[in-house]
Protein backbone atom coordinates (compact mmCIF):
# COMPACT_ATOMS: atom_id res chain seq x y z
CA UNK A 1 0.00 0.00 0.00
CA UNK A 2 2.85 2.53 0.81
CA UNK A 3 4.68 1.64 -2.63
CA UNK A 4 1.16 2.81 -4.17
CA UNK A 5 1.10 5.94 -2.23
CA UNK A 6 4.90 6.73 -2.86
CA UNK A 7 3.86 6.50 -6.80
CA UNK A 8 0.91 8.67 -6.15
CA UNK A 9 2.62 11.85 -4.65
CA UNK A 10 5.52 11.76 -7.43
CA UNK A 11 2.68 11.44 -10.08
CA UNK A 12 0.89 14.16 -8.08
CA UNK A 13 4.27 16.08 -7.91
CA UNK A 14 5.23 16.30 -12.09
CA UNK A 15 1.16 17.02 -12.55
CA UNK A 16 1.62 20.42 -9.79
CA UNK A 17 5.17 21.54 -11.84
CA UNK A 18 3.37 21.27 -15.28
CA UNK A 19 0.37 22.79 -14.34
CA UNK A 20 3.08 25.92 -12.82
CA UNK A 21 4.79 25.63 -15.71
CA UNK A 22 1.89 26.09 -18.00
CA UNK A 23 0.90 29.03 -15.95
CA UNK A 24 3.83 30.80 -16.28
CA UNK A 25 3.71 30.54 -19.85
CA UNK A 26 0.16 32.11 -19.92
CA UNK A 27 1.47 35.11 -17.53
CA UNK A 28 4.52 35.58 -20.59
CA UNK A 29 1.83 35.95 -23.08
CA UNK A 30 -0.54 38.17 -21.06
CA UNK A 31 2.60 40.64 -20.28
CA UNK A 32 4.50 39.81 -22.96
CA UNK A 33 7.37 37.55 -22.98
CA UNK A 34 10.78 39.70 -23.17
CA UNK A 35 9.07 41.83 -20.38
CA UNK A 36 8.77 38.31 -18.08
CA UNK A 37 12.12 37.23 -19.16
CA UNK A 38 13.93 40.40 -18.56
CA UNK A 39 12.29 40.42 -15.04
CA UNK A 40 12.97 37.08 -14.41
CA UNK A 41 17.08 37.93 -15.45
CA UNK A 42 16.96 40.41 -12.68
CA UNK A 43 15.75 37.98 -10.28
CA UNK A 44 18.34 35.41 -11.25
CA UNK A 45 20.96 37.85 -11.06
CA UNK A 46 20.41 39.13 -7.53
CA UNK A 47 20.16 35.45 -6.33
CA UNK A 48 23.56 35.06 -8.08
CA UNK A 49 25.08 37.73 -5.88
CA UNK A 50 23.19 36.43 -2.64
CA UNK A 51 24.70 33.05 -3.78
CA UNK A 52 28.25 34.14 -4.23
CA UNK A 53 27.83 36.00 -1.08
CA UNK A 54 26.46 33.31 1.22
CA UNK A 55 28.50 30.89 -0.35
CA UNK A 56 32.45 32.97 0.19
CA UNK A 57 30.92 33.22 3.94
CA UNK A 58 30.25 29.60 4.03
CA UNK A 59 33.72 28.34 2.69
CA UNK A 60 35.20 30.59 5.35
CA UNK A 61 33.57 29.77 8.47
CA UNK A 62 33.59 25.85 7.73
CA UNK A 63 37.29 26.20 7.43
CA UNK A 64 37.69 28.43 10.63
CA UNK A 65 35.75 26.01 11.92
CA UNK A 66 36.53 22.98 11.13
CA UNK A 67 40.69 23.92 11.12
CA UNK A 68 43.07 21.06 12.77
CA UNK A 69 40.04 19.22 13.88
CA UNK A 70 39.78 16.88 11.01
CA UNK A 71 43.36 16.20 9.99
CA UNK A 72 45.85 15.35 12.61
CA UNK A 73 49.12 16.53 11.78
CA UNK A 74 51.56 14.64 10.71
CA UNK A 75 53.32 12.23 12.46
CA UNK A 76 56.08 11.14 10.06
CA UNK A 77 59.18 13.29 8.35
CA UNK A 78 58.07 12.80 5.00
CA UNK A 79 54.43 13.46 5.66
CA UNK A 80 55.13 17.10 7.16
CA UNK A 81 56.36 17.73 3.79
CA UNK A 82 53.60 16.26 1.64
CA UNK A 83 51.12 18.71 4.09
CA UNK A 84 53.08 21.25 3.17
CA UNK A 85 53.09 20.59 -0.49
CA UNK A 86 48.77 19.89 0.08
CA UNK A 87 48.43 23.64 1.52
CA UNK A 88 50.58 25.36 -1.16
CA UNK A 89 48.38 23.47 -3.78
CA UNK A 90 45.42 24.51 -2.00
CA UNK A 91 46.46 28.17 -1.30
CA UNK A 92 47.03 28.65 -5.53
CA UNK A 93 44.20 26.98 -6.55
CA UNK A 94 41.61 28.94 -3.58
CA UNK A 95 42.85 32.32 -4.81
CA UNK A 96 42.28 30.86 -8.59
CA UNK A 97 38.91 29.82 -7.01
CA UNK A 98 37.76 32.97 -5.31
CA UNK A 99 39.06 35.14 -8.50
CA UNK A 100 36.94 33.50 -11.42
CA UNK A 101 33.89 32.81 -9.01
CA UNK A 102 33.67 36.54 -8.24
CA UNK A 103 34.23 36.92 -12.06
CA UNK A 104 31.28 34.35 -12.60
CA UNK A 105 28.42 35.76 -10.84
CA UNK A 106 29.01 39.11 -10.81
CA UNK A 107 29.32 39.40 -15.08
CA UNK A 108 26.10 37.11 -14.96
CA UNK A 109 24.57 40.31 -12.57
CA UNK A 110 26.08 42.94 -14.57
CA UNK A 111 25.55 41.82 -17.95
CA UNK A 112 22.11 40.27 -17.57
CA UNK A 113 19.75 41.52 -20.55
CA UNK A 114 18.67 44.89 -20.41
CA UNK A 115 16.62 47.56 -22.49
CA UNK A 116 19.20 48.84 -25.22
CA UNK A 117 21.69 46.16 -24.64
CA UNK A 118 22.85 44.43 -26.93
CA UNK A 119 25.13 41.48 -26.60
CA UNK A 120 28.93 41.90 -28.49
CA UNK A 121 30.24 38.84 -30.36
CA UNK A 122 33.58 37.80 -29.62
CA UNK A 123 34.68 34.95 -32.12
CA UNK A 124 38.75 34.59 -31.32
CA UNK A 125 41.65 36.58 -29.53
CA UNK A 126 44.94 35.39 -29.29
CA UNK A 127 46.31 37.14 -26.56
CA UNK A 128 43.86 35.60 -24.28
CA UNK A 129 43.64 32.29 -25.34
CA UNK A 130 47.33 32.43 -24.73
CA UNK A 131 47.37 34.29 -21.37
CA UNK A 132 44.48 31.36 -20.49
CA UNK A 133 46.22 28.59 -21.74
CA UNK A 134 50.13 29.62 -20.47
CA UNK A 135 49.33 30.69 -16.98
CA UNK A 136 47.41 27.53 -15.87
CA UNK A 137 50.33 25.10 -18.03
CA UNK A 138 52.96 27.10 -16.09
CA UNK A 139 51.17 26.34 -12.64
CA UNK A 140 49.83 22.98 -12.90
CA UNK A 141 53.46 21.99 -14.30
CA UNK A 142 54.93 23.28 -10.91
CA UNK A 143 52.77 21.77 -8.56
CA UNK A 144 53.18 18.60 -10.60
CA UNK A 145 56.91 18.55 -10.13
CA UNK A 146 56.43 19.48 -5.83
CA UNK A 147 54.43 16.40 -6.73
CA UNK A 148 56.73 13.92 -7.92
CA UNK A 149 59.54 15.48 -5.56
CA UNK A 150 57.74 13.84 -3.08
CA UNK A 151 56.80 10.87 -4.69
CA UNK A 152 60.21 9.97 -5.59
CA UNK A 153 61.88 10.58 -2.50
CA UNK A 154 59.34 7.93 -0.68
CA UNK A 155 59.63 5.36 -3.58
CA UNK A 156 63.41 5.71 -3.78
CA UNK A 157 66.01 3.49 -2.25
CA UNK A 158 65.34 3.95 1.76
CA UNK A 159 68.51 4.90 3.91
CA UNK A 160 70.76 1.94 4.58
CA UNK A 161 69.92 1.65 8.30
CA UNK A 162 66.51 1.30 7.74
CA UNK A 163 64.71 -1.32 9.29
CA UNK A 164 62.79 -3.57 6.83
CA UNK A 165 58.78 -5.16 7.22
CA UNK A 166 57.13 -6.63 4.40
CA UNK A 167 53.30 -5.96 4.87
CA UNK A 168 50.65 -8.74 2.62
CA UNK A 169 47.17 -7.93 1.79
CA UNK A 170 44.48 -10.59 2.07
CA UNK A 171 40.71 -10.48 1.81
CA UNK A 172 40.66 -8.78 4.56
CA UNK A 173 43.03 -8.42 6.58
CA UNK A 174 46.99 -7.55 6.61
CA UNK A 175 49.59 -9.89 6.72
CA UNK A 176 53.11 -8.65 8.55
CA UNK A 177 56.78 -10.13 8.30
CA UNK A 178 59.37 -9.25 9.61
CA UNK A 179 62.85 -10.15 8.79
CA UNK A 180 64.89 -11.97 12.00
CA UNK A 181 68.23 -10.84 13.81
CA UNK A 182 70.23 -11.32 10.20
CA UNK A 183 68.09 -8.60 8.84
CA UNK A 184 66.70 -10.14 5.64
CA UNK A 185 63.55 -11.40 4.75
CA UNK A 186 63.64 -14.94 3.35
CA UNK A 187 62.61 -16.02 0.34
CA UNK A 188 58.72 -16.55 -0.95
CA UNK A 189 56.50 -18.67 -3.18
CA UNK A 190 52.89 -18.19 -3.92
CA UNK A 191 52.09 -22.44 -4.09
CA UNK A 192 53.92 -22.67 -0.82
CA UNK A 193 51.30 -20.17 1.02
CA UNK A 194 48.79 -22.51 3.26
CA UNK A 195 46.38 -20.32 6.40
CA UNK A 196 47.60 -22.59 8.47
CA UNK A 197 50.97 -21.93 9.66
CA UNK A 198 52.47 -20.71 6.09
CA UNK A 199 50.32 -17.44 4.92
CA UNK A 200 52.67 -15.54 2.58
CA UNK A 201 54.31 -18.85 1.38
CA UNK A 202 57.51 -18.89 3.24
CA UNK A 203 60.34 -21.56 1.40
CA UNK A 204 61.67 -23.09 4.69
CA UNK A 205 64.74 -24.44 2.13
CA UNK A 206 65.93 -20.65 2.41
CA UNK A 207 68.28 -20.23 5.30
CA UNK A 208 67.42 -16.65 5.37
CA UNK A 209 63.63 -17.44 6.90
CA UNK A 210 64.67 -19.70 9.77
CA UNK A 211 64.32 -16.22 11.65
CA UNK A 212 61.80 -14.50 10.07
CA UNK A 213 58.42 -13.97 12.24
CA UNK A 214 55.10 -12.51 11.36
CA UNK A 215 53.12 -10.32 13.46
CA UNK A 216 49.16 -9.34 13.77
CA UNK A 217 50.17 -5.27 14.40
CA UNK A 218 52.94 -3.46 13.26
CA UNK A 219 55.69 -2.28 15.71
CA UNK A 220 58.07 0.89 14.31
CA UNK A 221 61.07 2.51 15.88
CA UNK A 222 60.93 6.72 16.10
CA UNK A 223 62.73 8.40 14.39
CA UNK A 224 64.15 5.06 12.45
CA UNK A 225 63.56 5.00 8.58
CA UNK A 226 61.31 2.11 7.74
CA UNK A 227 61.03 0.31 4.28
CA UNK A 228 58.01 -1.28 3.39
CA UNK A 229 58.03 -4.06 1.04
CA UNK A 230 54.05 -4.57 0.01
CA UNK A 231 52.39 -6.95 -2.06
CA UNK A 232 48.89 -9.07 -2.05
CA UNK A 233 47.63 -12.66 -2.29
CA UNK A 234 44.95 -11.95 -4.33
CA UNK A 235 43.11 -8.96 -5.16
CA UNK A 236 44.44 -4.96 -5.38
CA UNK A 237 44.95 -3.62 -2.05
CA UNK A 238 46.02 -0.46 -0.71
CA UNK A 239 48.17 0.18 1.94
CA UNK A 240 46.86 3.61 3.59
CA UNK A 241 48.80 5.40 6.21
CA UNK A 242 46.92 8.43 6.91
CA UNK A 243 48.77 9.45 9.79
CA UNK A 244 51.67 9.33 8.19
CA UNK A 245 50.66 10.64 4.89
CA UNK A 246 51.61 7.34 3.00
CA UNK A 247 49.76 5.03 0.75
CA UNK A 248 50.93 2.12 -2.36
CA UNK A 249 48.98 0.22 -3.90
CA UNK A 250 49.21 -4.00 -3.14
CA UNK A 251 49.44 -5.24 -6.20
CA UNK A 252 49.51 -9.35 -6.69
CA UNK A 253 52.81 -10.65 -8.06
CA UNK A 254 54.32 -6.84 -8.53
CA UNK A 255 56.29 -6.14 -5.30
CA UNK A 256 56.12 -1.99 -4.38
CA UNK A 257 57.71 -0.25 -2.07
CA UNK A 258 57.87 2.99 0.05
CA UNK A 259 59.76 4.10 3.03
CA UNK A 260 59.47 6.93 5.82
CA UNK A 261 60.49 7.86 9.19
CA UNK A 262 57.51 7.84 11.89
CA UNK A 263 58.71 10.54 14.62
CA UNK A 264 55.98 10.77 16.65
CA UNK A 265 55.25 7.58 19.56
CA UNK A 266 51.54 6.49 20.00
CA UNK A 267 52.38 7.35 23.86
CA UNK A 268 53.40 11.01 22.82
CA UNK A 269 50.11 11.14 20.11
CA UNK A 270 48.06 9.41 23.00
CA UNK A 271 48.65 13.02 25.24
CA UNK A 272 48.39 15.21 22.32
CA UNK A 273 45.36 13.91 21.43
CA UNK A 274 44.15 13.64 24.85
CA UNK A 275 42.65 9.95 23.55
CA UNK A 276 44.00 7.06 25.68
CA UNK A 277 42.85 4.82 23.04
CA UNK A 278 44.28 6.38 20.35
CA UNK A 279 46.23 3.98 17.51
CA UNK A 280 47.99 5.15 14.59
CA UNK A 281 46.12 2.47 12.30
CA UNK A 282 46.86 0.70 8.42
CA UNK A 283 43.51 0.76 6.18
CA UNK A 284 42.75 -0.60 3.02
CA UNK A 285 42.23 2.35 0.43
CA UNK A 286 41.22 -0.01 -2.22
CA UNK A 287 37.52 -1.50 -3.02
CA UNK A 288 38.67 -5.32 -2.47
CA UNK A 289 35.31 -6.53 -1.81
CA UNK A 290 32.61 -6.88 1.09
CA UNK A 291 34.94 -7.18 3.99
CA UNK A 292 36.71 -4.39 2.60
CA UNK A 293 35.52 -1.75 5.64
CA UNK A 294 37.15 -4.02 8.06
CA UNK A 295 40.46 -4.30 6.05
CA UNK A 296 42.53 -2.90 9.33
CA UNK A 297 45.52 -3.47 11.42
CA UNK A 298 47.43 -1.16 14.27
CA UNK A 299 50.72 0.54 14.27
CA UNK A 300 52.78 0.86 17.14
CA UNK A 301 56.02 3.96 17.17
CA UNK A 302 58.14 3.13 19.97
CA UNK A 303 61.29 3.32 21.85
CA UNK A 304 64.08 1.09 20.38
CA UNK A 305 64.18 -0.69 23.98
CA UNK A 306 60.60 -0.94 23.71
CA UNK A 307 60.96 -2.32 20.52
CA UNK A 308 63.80 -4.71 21.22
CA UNK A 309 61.79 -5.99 24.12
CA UNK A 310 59.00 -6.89 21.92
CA UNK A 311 60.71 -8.14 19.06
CA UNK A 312 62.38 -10.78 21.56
CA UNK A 313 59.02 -12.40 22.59
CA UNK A 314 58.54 -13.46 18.80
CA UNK A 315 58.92 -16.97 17.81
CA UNK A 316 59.76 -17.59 14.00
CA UNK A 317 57.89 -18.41 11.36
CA UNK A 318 59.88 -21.81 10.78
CA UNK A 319 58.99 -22.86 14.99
CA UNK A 320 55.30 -22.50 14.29
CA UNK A 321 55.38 -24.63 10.92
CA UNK A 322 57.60 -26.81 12.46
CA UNK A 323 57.64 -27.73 15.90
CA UNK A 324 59.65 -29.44 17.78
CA UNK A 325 58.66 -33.34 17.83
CA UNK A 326 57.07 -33.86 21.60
CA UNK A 327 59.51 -36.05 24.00
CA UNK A 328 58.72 -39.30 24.26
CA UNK A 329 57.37 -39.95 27.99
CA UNK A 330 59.62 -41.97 30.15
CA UNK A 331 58.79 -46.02 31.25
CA UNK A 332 56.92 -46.87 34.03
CA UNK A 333 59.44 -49.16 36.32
CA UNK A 334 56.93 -51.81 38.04
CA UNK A 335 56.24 -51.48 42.14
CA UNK A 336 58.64 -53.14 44.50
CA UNK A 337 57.02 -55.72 46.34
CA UNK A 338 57.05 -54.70 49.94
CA UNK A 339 59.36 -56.56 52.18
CA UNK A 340 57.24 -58.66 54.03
CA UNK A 341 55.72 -60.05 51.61
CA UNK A 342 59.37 -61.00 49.68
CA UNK A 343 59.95 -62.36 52.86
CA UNK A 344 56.41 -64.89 52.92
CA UNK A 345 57.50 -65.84 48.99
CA UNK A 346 60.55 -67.16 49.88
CA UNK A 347 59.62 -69.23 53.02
CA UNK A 348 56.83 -70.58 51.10
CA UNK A 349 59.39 -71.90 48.29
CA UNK A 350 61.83 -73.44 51.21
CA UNK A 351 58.82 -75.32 52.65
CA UNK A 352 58.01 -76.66 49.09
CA UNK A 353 61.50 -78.23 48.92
């Protein structure tokens, strides 16, 4: 009955605009239509102003307001930078903004049809076709190259004490490696990978992953450069590191990289935030299907003693595919009989002889 009713008011809806419609087209005959159309420009244009107004006003006090509340800053060397490149974008490209929007509605106010006007044609020019064209090449072209500054700086080789972590995606959740004390992750094939106690497909012949250990969150050092190795078992990922102003695509069977230095604890963002729960925290920024929302894992900055202590209490890899063989349990020696009765056994054999 309610799907009936729903049809009935948009039906009733389209009749009550034609029927205005049609009325307004009898008013333009009865007063004559360049008359209605000229007052209806003067209308427009005033709203136009009111719009531009209202709107400038708007822009401003949602960004007074809403300043630092949205976006944490960054907690991460690299990511101070890419904020910095974000604003200067946003500063050229709000004045180009606020210039041609002004320019917008108030010609459509000041030029609206009028008594006498009449409207110039203005085939081709040049000069500003060229001014038009130049200007916003020469711009966009900068900002491009702050662009790829930054892009190549974080997809470059990282520094040579950087620690290393090699981070899987998997519908839906993130798989974590990291490489043992000989600081190299061992090698990897895609028909060795089993959920069980082998999920990025570890090849135990490879010395090098004896020591390698996986981990459900991800533990940094501050201040420590950290190369991510990233990859995916099946689908595009994306590795997103908001706080840190980081993302790279997980692409399956195409390795990518990035690296960055995270200079900011959780403890120290923890006060700054005034949030005792907060977590700096790795999201999927890739549609990879319907668990795709839940696509999460946590990042821990630290201490290097704090990380040292926590990176001791991991057991490798090879240890959980391959435990130790259980001891086998030691035999049961048999009772002694007590001593009196030895003693009754052997008197009964001497009376039998």
């Amino acid at each position: 009955m309610s799907g009936y009713l729903a049809v009935f008011v948009v039906v009733l809806i389209f009749v009550v605009i034609f029927q205005i419609a049609k009325a307004s087209e009898y008013v333009s005959i009865l007063k004559g239509e360049k008359k209605t159309r000229q007052q209806t420009n003067r209308v427009n244009g005033f709203l136009l102003i009111v719009f531009l107004v209202l709107g400038l006003v708007g822009v401003y006090y949602c960004n007074d307001l809403l300043k630092g509340k949205i976006i944490l800053e960054a907690s991460s060397e690299q990511g101070r930078g890419i904020d910095q490149m974000i604003m200067t974008t946003l500063i050229i490209t709000g004045i180009v903004f606020v210039i041609t929007q002004i320019l917008l509605f108030w010609f459509a106010f000041k030029y609206q049809e009028k008594e006498g006007r009449q409207a110039f044609y203005f085939p081709h020019n040049n000069k500003l076709e060229l001014i038009w064209t130049v200007i916003p090449a020469i711009a966009l072209t900068i900002l491009v190259a702050f662009g790829l500054r930054h892009w190549f700086r974080i997809t470059s080789d990282a520094p040579k004490d950087a620690m290393v972590v090699e981070i899987t995606g998997k519908q839906f959740n993130w798989l974590i490696r990291y490489p043992g004390k000989d600081g190299q992750l061992g090698r990897k094939f895609f028909k060795n990978i089993n959920d069980v106690n082998n999920p990025v497909g570890q090849d135990w012949e490879d010395e090098l992953n004896k020591d390698d250990y996986m981990a459900t969150e991800m533990h940094l050092v501050v201040n420590k450069p950290v190369k991510l190795i990233i990859g995916s078992r099946d689908v595009i990922h994306d590795v997103g590191l908001s706080h840190f102003r980081m993302k790279m695509d997980a692409v399956p069977g195409i390795p990518t990289t990035l690296w960055f230095t995270p200079d900011v604890t959780t403890a120290q963002m923890k006060e700054k935030t005034g949030n005792p729960d907060f977590v700096y925290e790795i999201s999927c920024d890739q549609m990879c299907g319907a668990g795709h929302y839940s696509m999460k894992a946590n990042i821990v900055v630290e201490t290097q003693a704090e990380y040292d202590a926590w990176a001791a209490k991991q057991v490798a890899q090879y240890a959980v595919a391959h435990p130790a063989p259980a001891a086998p349990a030691a035999p049961t020696a048999a009772p002694a009989p007590a001593k009196d009765s030895a003693q009754k056994v052997v008197a009964v054999n001497e009376a039998k002889h």
